[in-house]
Protein backbone atom coordinates (compact mmCIF):
# COMPACT_ATOMS: atom_id res chain seq x y z
CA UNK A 1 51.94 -91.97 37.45
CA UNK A 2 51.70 -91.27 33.74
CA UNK A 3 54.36 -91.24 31.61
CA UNK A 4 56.13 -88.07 29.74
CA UNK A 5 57.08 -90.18 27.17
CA UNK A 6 57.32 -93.74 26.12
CA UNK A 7 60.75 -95.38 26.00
CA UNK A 8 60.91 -97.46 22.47
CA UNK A 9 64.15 -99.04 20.83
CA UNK A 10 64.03 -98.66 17.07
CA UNK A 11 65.60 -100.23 14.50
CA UNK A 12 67.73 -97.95 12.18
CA UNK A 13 69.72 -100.27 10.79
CA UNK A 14 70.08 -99.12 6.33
CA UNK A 15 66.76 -96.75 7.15
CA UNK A 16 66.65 -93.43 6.48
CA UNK A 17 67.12 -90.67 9.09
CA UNK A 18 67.60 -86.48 8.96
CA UNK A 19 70.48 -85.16 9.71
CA UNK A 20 70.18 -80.90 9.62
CA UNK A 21 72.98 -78.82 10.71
CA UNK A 22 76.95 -78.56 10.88
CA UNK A 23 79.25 -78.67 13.84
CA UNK A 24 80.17 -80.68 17.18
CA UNK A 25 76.55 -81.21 17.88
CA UNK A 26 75.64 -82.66 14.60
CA UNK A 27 78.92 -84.49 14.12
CA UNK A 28 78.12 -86.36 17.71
CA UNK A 29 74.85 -87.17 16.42
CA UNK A 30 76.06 -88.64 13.07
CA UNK A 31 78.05 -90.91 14.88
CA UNK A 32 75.36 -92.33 17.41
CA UNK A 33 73.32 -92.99 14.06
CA UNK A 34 76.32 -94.89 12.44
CA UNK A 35 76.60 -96.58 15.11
CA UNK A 36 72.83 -97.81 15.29
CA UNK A 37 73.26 -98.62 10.74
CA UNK A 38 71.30 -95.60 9.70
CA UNK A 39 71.07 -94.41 6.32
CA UNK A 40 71.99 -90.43 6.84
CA UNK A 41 70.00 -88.31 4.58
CA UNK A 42 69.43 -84.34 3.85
CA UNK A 43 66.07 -82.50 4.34
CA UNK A 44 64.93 -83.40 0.70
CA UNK A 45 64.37 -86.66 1.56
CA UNK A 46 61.84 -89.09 2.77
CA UNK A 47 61.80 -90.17 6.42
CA UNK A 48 60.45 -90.93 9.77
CA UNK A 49 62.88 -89.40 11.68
CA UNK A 50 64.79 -86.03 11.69
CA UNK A 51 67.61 -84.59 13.69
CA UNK A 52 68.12 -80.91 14.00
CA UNK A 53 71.60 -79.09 15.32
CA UNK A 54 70.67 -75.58 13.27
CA UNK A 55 71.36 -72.49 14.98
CA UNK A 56 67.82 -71.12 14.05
CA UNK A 57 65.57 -74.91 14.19
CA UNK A 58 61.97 -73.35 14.54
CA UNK A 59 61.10 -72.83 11.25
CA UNK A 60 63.24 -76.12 10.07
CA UNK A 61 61.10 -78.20 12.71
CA UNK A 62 57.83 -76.39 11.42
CA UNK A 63 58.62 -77.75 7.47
CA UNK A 64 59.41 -81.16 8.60
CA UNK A 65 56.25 -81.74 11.00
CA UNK A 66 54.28 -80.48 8.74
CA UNK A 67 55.58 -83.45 6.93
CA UNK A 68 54.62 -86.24 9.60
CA UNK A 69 58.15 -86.44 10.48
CA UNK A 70 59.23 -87.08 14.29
CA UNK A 71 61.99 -84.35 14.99
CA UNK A 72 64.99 -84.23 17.68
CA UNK A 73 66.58 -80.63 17.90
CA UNK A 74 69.26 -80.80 19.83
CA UNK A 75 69.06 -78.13 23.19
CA UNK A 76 65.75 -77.59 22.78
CA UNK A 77 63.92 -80.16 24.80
CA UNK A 78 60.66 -77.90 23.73
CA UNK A 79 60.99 -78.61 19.63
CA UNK A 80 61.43 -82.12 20.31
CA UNK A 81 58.95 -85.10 19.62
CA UNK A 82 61.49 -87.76 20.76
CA UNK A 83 64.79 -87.49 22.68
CA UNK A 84 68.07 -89.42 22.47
CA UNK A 85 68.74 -91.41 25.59
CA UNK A 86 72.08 -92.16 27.37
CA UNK A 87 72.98 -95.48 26.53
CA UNK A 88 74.71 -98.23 27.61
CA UNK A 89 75.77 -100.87 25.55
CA UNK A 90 76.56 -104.23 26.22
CA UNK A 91 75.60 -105.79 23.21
CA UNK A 92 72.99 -107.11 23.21
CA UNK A 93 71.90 -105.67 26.23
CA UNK A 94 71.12 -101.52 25.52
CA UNK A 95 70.53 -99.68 28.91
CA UNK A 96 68.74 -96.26 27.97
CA UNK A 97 68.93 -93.35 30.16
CA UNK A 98 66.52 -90.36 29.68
CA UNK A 99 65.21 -87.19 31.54
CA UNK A 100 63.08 -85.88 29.27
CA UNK A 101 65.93 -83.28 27.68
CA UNK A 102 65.61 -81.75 31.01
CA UNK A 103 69.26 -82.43 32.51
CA UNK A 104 71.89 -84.33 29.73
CA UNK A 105 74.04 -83.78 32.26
CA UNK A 106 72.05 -85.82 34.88
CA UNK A 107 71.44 -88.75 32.42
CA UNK A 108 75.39 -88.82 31.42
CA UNK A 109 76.02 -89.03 35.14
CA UNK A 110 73.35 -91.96 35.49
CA UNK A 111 75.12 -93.42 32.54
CA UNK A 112 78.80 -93.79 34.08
CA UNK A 113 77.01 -95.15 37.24
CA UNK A 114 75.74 -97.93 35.52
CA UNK A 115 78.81 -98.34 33.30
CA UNK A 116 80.88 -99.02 36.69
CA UNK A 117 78.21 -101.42 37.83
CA UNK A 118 76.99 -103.92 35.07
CA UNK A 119 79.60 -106.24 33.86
CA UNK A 120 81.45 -106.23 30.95
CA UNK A 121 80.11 -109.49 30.06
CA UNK A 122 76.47 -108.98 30.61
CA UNK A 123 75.52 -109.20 27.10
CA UNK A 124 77.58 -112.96 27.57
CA UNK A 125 74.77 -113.26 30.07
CA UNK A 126 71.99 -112.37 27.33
CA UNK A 127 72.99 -114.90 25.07
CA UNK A 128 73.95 -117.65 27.53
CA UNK A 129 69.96 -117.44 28.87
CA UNK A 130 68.66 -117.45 25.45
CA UNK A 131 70.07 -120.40 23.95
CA UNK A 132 69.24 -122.53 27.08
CA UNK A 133 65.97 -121.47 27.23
CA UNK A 134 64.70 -124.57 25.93
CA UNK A 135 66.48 -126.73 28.82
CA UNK A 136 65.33 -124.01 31.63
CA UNK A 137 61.73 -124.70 29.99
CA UNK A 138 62.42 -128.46 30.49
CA UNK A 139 64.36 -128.17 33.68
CA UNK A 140 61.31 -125.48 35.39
CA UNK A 141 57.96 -126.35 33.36
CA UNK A 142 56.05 -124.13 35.50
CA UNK A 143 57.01 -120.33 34.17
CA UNK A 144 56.17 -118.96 38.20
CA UNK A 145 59.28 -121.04 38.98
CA UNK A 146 61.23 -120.48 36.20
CA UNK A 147 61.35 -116.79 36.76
CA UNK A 148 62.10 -117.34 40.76
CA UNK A 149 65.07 -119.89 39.40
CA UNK A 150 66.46 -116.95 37.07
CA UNK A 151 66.10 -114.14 39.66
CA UNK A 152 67.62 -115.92 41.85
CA UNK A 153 70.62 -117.28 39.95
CA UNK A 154 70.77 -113.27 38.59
CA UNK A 155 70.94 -112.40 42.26
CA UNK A 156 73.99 -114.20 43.16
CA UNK A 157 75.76 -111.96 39.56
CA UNK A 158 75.19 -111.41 36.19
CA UNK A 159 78.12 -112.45 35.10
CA UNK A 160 78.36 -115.21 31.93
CA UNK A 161 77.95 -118.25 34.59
CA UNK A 162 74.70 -117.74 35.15
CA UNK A 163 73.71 -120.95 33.21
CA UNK A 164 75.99 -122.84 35.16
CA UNK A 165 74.29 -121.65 38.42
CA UNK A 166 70.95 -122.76 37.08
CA UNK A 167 71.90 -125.97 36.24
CA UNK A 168 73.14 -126.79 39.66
CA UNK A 169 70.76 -128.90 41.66
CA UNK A 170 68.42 -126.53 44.52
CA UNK A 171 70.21 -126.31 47.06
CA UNK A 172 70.93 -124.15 50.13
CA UNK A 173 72.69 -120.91 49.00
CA UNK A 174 73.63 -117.89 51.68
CA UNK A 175 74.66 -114.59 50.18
CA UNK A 176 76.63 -112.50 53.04
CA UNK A 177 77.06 -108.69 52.74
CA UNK A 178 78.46 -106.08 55.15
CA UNK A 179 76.83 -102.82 54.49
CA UNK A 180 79.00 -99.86 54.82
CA UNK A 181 76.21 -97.81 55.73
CA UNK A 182 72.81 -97.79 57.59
CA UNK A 183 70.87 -95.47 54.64
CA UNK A 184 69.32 -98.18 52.55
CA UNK A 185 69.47 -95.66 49.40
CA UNK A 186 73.80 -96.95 49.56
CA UNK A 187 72.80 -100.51 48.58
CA UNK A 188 74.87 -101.91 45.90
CA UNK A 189 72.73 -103.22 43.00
CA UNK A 190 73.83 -106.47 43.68
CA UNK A 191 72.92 -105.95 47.70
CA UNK A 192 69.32 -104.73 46.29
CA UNK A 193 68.51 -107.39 43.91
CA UNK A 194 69.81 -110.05 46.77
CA UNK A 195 67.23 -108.81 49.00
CA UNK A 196 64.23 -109.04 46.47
CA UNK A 197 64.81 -112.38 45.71
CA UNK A 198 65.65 -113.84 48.66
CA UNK A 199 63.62 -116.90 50.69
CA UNK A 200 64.98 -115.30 53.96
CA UNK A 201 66.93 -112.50 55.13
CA UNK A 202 69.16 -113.14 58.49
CA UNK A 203 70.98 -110.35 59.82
CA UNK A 204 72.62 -108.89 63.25
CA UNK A 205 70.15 -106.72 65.53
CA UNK A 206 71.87 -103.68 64.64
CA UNK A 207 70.87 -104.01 61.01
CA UNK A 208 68.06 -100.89 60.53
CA UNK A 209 64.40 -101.68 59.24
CA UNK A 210 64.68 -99.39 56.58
CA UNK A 211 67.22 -101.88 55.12
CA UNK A 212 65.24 -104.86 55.51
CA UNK A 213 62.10 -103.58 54.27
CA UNK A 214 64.34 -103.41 50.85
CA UNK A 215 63.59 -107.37 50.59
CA UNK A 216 60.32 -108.84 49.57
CA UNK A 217 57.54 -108.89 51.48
CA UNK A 218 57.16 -112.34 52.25
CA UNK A 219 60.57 -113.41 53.34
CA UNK A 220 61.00 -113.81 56.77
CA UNK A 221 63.19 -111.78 58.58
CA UNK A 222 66.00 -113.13 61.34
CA UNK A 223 67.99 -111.77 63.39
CA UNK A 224 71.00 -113.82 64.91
CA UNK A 225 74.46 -113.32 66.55
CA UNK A 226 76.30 -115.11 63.35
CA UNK A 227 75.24 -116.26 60.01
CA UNK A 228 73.31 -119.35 60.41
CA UNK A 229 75.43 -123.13 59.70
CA UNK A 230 71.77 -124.73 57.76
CA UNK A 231 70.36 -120.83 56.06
CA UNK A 232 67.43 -123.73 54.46
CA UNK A 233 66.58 -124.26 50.62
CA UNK A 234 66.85 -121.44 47.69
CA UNK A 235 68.53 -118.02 48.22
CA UNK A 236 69.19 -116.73 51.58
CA UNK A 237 70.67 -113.30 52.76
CA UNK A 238 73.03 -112.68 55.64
CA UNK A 239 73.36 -109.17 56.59
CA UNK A 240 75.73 -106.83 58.86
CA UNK A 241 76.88 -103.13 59.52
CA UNK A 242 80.48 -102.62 59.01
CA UNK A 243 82.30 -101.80 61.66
């Protein structure tokens, strides 16, 4: 599948970006670029990057990429050369949400989903795995198993304690979730990313295929009336259908 565009973070902070236009539009976008540290500047000046809230943009946009400059008009997905993304923020974490300037309304809606389900302190999380990323390279020389050790510990939350997790010896660890539904599209993130990392999935009969096909490939799948007393080393799943 090829890509529309290509999803970059830039760095704006004291650089120089066009801002062209008056009103709502062009006030909202002069406070996303505060907020990123940009330098605002008029037309006359020298930049990369341009954003354009004018009522008539077409032959603004013309002038300025005849210039080499990369232009944003805002509404008009089909004068654009990049678009602004829904974001996110959990500093340092960004999450960017984009359609293309097809549907804003779509990616706004995309963007309060994920604002319900990451944690406040996920960018806690960020930092906590960075500065003990020389003791996880200690702790799991081999980078194959350092990964597996940090999925799984992010499987389990990605809350601040994730460190913590890490540094607790291997050991036998059994997730249980009760789905509320049978459509494996309902899935809580946390329910999805438990399933791709686990070493085993056990689960009642009644739990659907199309639900357990969610985990990886390789992880045996068990069904049993009860969660299992010994679920065996590294991250295991228990699953069952409410009710």
């Amino acid at each position: 599948m090829t890509l529309t565009a290509l999803p970059i973070f830039v760095k704006l902070a004291g650089r120089p970006v066009m801002l062209i236009g008056t009103g709502e539009a062009a006030e909202a976008k002069r406070r996303l670029l505060e907020r990123a540290g940009a330098a605002i500047v008029g037309e006359e000046a020298v930049a990369a990057l341009a954003i354009v809230a004018a009522d008539d943009p077409g032959p603004i946009v013309a002038r300025l990429r005849a210039r080499g400059v990369l232009v944003n008009t805002v509404d008009r997905p089909d004068l654009c050369d990049f678009t602004l993304p829904a974001i996110v923020a959990r500093d340092p974490v960004l999450v960017a949400v984009g359609t293309g300037g097809v549907s804003a309304g779509l990616a706004a809606a995309l963007r309060q989903k994920l604002e319900a389900e990451l944690p406040a302190d996920l960018g806690d999380t960020a930092r906590a795995l960075h500065a003990a990323r020389p003791e996880l390279r200690t702790r799991f020389p081999d980078p194959a198993d350092r990964r597996r050790a940090i999925a799984a510990a992010l499987a389990e939350g990605l809350g601040g304690d994730v460190v913590a997790r890490l540094r607790a010896p291997e050991a036998a660890r059994l997730l249980r979730f009760t789905l509320c539904s049978a459509d494996p599209d309902d899935l809580t993130l946390r329910q999805a990313r438990a399933l791709a990392q686990a070493e085993r999935v056990y689960h009642l009969p009644a739990v659907p295929t199309a639900i357990l096909d969610r985990a990886r490939a390789d992880a045996p799948r068990i069904a049993l009336p009860a969660p299992p007393e010994v679920p065996g080393p590294g991250l295991s799943v228990w699953l069952e259908i409410a009710g």
